[in-house]
Protein backbone atom coordinates (compact mmCIF):
# COMPACT_ATOMS: atom_id res chain seq x y z
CA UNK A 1 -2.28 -28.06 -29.07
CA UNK A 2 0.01 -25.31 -29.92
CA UNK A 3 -1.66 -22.02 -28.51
CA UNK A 4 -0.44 -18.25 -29.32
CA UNK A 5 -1.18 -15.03 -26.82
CA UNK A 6 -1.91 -11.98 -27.54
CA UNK A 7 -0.74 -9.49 -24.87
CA UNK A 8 2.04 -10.68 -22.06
CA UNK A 9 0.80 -8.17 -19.25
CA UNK A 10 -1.13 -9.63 -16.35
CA UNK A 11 -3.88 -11.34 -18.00
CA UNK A 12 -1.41 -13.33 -20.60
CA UNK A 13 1.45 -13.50 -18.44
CA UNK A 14 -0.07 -14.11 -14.86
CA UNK A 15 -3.62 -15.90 -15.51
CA UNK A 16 -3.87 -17.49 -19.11
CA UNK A 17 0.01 -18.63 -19.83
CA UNK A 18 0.33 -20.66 -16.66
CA UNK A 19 -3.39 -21.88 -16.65
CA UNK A 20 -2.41 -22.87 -20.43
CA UNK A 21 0.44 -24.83 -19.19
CA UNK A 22 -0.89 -26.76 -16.44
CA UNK A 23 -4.09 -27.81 -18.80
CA UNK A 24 -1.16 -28.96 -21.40
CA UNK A 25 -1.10 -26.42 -24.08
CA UNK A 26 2.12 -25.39 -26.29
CA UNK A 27 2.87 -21.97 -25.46
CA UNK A 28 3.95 -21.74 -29.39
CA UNK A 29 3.80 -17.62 -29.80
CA UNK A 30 3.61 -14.83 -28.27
CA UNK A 31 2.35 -11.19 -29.90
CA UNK A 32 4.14 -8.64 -28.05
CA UNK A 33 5.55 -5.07 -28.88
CA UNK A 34 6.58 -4.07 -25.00
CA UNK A 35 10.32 -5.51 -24.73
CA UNK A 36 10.63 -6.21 -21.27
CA UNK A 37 7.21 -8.52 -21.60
CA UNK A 38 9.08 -10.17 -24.96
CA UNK A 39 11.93 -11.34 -22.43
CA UNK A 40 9.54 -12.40 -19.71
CA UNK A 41 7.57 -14.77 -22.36
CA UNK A 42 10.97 -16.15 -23.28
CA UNK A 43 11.80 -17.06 -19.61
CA UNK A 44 8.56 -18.15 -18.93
CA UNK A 45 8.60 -20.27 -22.16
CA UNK A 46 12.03 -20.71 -23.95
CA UNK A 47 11.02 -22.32 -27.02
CA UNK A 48 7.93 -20.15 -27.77
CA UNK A 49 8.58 -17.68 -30.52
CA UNK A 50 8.14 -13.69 -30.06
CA UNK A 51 6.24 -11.41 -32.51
CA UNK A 52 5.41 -7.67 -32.94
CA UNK A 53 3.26 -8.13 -35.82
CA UNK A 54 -0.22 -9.64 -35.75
CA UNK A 55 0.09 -11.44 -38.98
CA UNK A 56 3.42 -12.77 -38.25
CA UNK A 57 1.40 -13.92 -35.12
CA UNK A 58 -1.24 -15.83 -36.85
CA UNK A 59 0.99 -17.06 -39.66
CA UNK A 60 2.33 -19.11 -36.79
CA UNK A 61 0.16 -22.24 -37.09
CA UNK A 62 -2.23 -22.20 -34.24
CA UNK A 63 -4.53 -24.47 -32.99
CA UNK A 64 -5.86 -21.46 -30.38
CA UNK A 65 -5.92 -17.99 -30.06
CA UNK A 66 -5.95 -16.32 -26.63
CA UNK A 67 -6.44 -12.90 -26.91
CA UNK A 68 -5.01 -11.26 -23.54
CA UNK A 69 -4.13 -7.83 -24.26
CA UNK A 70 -5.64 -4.40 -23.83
CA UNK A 71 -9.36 -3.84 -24.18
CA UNK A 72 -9.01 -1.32 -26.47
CA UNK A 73 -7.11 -4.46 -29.15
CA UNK A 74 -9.95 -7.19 -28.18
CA UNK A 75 -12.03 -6.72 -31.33
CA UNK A 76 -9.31 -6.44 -34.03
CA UNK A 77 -7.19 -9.41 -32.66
CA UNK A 78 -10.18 -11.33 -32.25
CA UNK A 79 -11.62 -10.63 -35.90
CA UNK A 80 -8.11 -11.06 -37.26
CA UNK A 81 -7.86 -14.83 -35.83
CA UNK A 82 -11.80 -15.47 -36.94
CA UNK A 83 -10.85 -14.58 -40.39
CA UNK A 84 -7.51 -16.50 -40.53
CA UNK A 85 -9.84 -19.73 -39.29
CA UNK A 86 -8.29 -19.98 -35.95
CA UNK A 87 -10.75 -20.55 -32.94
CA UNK A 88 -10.43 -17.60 -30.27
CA UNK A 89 -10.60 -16.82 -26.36
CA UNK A 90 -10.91 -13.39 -25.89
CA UNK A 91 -10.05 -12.01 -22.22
CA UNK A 92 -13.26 -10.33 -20.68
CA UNK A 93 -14.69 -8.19 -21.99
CA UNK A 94 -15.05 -9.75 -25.57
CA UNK A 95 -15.85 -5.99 -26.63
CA UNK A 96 -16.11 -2.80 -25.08
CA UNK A 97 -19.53 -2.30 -25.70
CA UNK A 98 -22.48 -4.49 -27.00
CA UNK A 99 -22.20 -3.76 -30.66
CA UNK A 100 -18.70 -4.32 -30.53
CA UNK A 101 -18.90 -8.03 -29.06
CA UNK A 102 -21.94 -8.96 -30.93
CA UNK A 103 -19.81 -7.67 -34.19
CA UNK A 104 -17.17 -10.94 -33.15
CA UNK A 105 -19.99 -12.88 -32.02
CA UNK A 106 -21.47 -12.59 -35.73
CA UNK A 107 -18.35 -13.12 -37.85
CA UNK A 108 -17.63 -16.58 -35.50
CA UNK A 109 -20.47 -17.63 -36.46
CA UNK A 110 -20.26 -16.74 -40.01
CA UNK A 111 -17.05 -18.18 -40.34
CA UNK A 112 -17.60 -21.59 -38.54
CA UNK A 113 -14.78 -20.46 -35.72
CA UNK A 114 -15.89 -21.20 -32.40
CA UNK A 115 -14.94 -17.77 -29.97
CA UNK A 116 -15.77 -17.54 -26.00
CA UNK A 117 -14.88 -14.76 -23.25
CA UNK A 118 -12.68 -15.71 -19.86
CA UNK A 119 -15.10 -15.78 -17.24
CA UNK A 120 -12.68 -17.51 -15.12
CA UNK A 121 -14.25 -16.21 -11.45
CA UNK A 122 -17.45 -19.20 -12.12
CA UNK A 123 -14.43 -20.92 -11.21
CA UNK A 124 -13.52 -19.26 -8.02
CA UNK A 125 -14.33 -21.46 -4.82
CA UNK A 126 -16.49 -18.99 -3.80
CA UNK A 127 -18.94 -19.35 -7.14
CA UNK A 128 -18.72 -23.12 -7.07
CA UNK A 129 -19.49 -22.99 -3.22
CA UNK A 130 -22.59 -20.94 -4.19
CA UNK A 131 -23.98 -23.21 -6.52
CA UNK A 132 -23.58 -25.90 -4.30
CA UNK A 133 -25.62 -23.96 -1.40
CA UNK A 134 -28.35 -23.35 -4.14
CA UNK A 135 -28.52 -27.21 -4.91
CA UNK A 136 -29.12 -28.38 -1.32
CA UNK A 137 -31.20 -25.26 -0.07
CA UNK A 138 -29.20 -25.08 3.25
CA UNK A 139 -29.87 -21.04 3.52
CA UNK A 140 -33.20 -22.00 2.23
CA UNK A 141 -34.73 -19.98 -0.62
CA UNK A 142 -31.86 -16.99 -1.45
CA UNK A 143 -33.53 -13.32 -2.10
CA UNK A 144 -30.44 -10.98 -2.20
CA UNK A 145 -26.95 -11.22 -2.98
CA UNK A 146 -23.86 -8.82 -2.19
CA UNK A 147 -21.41 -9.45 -4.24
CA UNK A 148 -18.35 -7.39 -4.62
CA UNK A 149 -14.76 -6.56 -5.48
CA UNK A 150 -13.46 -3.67 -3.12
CA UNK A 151 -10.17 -2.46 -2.54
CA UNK A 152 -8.06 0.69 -1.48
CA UNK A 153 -5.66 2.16 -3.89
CA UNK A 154 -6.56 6.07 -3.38
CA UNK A 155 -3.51 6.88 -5.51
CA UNK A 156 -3.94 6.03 -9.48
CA UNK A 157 -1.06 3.87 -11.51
CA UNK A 158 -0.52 5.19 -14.24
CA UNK A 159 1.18 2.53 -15.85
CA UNK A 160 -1.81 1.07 -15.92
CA UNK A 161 -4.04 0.96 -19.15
CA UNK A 162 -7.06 -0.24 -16.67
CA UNK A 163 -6.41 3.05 -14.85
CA UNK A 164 -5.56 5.37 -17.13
CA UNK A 165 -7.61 4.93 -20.03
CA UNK A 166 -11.46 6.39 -21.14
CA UNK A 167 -14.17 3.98 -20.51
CA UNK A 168 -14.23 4.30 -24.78
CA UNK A 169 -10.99 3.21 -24.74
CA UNK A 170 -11.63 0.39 -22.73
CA UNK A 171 -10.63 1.59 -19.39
CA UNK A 172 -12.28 1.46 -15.92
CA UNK A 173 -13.64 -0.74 -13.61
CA UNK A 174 -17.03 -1.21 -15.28
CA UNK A 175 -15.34 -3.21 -18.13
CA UNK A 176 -12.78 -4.76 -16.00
CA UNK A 177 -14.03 -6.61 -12.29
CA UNK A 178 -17.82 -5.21 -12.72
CA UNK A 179 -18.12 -8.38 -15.42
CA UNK A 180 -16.99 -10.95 -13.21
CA UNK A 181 -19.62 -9.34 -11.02
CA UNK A 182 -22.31 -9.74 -13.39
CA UNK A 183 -21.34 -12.99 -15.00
CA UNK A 184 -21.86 -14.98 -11.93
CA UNK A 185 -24.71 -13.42 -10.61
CA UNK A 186 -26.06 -14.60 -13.60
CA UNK A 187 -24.67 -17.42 -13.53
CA UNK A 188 -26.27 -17.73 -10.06
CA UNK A 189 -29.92 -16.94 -10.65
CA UNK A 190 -30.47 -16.62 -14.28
CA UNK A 191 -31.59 -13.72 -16.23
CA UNK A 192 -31.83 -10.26 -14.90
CA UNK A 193 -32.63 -6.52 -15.69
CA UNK A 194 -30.79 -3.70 -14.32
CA UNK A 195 -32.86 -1.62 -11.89
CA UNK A 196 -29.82 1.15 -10.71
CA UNK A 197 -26.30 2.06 -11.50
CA UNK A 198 -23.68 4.13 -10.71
CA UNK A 199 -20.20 5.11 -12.39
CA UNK A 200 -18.14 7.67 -10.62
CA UNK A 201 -14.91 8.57 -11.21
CA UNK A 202 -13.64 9.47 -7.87
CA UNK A 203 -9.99 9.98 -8.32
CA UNK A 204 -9.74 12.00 -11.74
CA UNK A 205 -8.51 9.14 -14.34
CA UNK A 206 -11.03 5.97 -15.20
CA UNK A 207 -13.96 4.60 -13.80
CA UNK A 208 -13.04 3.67 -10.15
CA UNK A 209 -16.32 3.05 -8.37
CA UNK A 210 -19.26 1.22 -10.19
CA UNK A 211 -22.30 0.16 -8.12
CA UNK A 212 -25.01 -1.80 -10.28
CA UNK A 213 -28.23 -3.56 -8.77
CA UNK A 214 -29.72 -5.98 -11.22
CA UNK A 215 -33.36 -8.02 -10.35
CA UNK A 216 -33.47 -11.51 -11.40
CA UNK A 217 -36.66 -12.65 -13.38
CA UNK A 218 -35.89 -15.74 -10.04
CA UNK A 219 -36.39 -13.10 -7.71
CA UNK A 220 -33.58 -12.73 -6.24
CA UNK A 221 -32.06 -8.72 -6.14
CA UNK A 222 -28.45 -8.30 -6.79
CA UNK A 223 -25.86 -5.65 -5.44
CA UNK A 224 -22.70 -5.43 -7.71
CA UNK A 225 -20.63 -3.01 -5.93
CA UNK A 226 -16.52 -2.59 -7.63
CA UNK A 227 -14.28 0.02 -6.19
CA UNK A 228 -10.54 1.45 -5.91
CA UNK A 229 -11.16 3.09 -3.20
CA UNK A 230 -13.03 1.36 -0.52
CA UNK A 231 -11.22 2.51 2.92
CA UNK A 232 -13.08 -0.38 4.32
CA UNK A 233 -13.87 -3.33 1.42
CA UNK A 234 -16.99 -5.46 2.85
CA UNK A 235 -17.12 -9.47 2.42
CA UNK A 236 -16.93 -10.67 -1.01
CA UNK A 237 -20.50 -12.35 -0.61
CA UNK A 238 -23.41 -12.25 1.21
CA UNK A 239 -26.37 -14.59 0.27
CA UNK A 240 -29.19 -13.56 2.35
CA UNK A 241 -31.61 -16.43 1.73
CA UNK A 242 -34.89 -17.23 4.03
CA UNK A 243 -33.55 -19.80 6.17
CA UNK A 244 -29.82 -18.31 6.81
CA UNK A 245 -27.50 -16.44 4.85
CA UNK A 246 -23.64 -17.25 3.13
CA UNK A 247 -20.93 -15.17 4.14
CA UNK A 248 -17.70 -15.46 1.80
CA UNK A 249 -15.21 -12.99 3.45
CA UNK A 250 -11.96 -13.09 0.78
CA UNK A 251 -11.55 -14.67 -2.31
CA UNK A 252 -9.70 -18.07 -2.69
CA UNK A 253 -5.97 -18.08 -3.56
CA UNK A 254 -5.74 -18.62 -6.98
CA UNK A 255 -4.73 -15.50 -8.37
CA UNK A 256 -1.48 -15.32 -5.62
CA UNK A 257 -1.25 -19.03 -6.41
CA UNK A 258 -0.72 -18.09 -10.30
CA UNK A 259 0.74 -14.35 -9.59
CA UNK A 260 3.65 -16.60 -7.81
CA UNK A 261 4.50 -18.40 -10.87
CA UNK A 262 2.50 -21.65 -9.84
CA UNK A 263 0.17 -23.33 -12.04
CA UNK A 264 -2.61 -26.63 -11.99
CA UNK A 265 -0.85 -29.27 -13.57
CA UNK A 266 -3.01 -31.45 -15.40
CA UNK A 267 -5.89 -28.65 -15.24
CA UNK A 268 -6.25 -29.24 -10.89
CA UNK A 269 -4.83 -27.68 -8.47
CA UNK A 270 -2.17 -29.88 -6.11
CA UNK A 271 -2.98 -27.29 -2.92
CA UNK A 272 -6.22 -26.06 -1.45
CA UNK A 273 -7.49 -23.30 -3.50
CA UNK A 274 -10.65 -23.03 -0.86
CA UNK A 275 -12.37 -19.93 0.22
CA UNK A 276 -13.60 -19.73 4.24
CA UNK A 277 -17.24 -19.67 4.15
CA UNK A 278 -19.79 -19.17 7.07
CA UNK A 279 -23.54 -19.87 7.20
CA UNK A 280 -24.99 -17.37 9.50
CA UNK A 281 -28.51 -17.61 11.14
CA UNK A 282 -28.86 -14.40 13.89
CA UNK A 283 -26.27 -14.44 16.28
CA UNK A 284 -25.07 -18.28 15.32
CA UNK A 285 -21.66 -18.55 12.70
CA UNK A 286 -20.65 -21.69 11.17
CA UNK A 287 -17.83 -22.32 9.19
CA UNK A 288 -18.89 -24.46 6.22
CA UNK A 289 -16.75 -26.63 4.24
CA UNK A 290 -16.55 -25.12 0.73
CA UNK A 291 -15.69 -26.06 -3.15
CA UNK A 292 -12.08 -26.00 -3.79
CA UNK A 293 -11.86 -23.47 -7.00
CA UNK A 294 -10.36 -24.35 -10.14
CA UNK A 295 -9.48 -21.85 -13.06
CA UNK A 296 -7.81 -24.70 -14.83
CA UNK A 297 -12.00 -26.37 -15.51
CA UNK A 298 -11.95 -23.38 -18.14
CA UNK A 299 -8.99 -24.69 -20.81
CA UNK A 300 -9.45 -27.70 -19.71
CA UNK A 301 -13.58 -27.65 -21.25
CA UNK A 302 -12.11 -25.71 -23.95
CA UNK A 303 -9.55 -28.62 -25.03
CA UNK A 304 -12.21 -31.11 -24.89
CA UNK A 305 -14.08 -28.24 -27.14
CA UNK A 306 -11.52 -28.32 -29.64
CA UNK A 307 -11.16 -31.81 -29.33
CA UNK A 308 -15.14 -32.56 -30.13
CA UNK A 309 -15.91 -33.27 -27.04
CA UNK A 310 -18.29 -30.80 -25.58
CA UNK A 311 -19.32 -27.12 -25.40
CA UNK A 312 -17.42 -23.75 -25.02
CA UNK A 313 -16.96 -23.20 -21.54
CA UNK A 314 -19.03 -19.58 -21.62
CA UNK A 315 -21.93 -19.23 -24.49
CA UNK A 316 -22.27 -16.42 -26.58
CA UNK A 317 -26.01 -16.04 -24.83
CA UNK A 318 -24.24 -15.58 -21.19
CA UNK A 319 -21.41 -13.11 -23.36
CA UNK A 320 -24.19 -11.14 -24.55
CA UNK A 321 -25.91 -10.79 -21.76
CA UNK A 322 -23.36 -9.12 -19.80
CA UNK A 323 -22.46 -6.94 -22.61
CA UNK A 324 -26.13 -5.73 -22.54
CA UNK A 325 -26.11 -4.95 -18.76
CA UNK A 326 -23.05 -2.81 -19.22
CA UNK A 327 -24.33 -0.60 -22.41
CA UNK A 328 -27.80 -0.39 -19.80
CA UNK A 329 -25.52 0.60 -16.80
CA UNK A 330 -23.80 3.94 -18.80
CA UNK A 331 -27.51 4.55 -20.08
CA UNK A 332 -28.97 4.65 -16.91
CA UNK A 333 -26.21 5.87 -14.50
CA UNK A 334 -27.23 8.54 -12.06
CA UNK A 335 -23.34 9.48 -12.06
């Protein structure tokens, strides 16, 4: 299936083109107006053509649209390709703001063009590991989860449209790692409403420390804690449940795996892409064995999609749902 991306930054050029390739997509065309990411498409892909110009991009005869570039571009790129009939995966977020993805949502549907969102961390090992501690109750029934992406870059890049630009303008950690946050804790434990948030922009630029609780109609309580500038960045996940609690301490090696040029052939990865993972119960630790992660599941459900042969990997439901938690979190944030 020949497949065209929009955008060659990190998300085309370092997640979706080499997750693309390994599931056994034609990287046919590439929409780029940066010239040093036109050359690195061309090395990546020799025989893929290059395009500045969005309708020279979908005059290209697609059989996918990935749309990879800036936040700000998600909703005219994606409308573009619903119009010209050509189904769509839009890099999260769809939109910037819930009447902005449920605008896509709406003309998909109108049109008869399937469109879904990369949610590609339900694929981590970490997420998969979850749901498999859920299935066999081994921490017993779970009541809170911390779940978070922390790091420390105190100085801002500004090459960086994630860094540099207004939360309008797409910009800011809410919109960028926060929905990973929320898409698997839903994921997790089903529907939720947002009890507390917090947006702060700490070091002058975008939104670089985002703390959201959301309670699950399950009843479990969620802490979604993102920030640039965590001196000291906690585990990615801890489960407390009644009966134990999961400790995930780093997240698997997929993203170096792919940052380093590698890829899953055939959609599955050749070397362990585990996470470590402990059960805790007081002062006992026990390393558990965990679910290898597997970004490649994504394209490889959305081939069989576009093949007839299932469902979109993410529903518009689990799209929207996020996008409503984020409108709620700028409502309601005590920042």
């Amino acid at each position: 299936m020949r497949v065209g991306i929009a955008g060659y930054g990190l998300a085309g050029r370092s997640f979706h083109a080499p997750l693309l390739k390994g599931c056994g997509f034609e990287v046919a065309t590439v929409l780029t107006g940066n010239s040093t990411r036109a050359r690195q498409a061309k090395e990546d892909f020799p025989l893929t053509k290059v395009v500045d110009k969005l309708g020279d991009f979908l005059s290209s005869d697609l059989d996918l649209v990935v749309v990879a570039s800036a936040n700000m571009a998600h909703s005219e790129q994606a409308l573009s390709a619903i119009k010209a009939g050509i189904p769509v995966v839009v890099d999260k977020p769809m939109g910037r703001t819930r009447a902005e993805t449920e605008a896509i949502i709406t003309a998909a549907e109108r049109a008869g063009v399937p469109v879904t969102t990369f949610f590609n961390r339900l694929w981590d090992s970490d997420s998969l590991t979850i749901k498999k501690i859920l299935s066999n109750g081994l921490i017993g029934k779970p009541f809170r989860l911390d779940s978070r992406f922390e790091r420390f870059r105190p100085q801002l890049n500004p090459a960086s449209w994630r860094e540099s630009e207004s939360a309008e303008n797409g910009g800011g950690l809410l919109l960028d790692l926060q929905t990973h946050l929320l898409s698997t804790a839903l994921d997790w434990f089903g529907p939720a409403e947002l009890t507390y948030a917090s947006i702060r922009n700490i070091r002058g630029n975008s939104e670089d420390d985002v703390v959201l609780n959301i309670s699950h109609a399950s009843g479990v309580d969620s802490y979604l804690a993102v920030s640039a500038i965590a001196g000291s960045p906690g585990p990615r996940i801890r489960l407390l449940g009644t009966e134990g609690a999961l400790i995930v301490e780093d997240l698997d090696p997929q993203e170096a795996l792919l940052r380093a040029g590698e890829f899953p052939d055939g959609g599955t990865w050749s070397v362990p892409t585990n996470s470590k993972a402990y059960i805790e119960r007081g002062d006992i630790r026990e390393e558990i064995q965990t679910v290898p992660g597997n970004y490649g599941h994504f394209y490889l459900e959305v081939r069989n999609a576009l093949e007839g042969n299932g469902d979109w990997p993410i529903s518009t439901q689990k799209i929207l749902e996020v996008a409503s938690l984020i409108d709620k979190a700028r409502e309601i944030s005590v920042r």
